[in-house]
Protein backbone atom coordinates (compact mmCIF):
# COMPACT_ATOMS: atom_id res chain seq x y z
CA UNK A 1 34.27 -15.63 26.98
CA UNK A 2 36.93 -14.01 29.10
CA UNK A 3 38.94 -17.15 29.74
CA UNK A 4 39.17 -17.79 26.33
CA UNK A 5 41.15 -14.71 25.57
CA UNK A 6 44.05 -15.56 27.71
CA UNK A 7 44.21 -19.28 26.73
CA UNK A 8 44.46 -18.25 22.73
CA UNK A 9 47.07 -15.68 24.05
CA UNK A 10 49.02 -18.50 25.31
CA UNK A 11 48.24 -20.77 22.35
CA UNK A 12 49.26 -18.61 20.07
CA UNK A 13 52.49 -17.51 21.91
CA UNK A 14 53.86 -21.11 22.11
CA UNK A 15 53.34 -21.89 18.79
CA UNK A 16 55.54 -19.09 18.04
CA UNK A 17 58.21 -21.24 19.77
CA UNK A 18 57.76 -24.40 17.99
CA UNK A 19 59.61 -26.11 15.47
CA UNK A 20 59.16 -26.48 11.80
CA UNK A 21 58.28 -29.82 11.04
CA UNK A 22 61.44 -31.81 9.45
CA UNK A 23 61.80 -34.09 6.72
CA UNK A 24 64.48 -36.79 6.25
CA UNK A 25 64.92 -40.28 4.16
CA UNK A 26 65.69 -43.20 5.12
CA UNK A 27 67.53 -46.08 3.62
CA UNK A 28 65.21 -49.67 4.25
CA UNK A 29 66.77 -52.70 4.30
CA UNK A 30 64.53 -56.24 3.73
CA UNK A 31 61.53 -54.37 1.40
CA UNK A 32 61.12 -57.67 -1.17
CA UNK A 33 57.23 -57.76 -1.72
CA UNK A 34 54.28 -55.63 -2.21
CA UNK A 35 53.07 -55.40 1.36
CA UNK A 36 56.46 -54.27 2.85
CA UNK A 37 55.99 -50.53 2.17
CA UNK A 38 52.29 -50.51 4.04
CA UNK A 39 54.35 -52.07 6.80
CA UNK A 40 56.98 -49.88 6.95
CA UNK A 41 54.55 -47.00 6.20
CA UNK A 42 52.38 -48.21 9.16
CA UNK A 43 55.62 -48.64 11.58
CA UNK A 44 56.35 -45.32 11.24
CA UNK A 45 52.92 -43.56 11.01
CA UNK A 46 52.71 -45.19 15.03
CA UNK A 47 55.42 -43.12 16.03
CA UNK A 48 54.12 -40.45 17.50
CA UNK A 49 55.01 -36.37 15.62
CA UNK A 50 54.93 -38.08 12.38
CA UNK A 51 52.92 -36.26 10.11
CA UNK A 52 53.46 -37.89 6.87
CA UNK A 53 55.29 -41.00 5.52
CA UNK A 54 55.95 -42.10 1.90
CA UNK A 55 58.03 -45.19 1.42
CA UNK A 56 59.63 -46.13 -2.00
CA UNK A 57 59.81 -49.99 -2.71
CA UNK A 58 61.60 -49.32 -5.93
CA UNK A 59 63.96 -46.84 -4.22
CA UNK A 60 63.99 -49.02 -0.84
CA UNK A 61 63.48 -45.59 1.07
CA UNK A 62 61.07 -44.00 3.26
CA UNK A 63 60.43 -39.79 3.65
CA UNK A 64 59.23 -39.14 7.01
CA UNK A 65 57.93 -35.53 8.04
CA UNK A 66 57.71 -35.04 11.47
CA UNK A 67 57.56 -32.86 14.32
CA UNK A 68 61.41 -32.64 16.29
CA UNK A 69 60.42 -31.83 19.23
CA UNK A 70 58.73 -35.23 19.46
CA UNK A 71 60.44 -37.20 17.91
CA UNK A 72 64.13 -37.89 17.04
CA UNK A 73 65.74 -39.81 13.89
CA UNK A 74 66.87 -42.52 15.91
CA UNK A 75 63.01 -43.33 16.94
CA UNK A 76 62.26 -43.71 13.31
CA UNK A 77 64.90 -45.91 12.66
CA UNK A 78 63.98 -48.08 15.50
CA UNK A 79 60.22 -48.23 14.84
CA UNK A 80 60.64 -49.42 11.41
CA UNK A 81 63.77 -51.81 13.05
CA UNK A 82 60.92 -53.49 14.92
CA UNK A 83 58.73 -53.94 12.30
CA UNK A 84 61.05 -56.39 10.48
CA UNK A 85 62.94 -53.84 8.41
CA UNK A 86 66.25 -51.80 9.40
CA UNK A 87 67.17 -48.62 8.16
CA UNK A 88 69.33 -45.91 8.04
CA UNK A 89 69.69 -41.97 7.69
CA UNK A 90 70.17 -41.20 4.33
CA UNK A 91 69.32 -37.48 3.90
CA UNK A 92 68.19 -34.28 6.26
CA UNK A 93 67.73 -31.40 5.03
């Protein structure tokens, strides 16, 4: 029971340091059936810090939260590059 003190000290102390997770939209590009936004969803739900995705097929945009010490913009943009479907940075808060 004694180690367990220290470790949640530690646990606790470095979550103090972390980030707050961030949220940004981005502008897809080739979204023209049904079945694109669970791709594009998919794509970016791989990428490792994401923590939640919502993609618009009407709006032809994707909200990604996510984690920035993990993961950068530019990673998001490329997953869902490689999945068939460019995008872009539209909006960070």
């Amino acid at each position: 029971m004694r180690c367990l003190i220290p470790l949640t000290a530690i646990f606790l102390a470095t979550a103090a340091f972390a980030a707050p997770p961030r949220t940004v939209t981005l502008q897809v590009q080739n979204m023209t059936c049904g079945t694109c936004p669970l791709v594009v969803r998919k794509a970016l739900e791989r990428v490792p810090g994401v923590s939640a995705t919502t993609v618009d097929f009407d709006k032809k945009t994707a909200t990604v939260t996510f984690d920035p010490d993990r993961v950068k913009p530019a990673t998001l943009t490329e997953a869902t590059t490689n999945a068939g479907f460019p995008s872009s940075l539209t909006s960070a808060p």
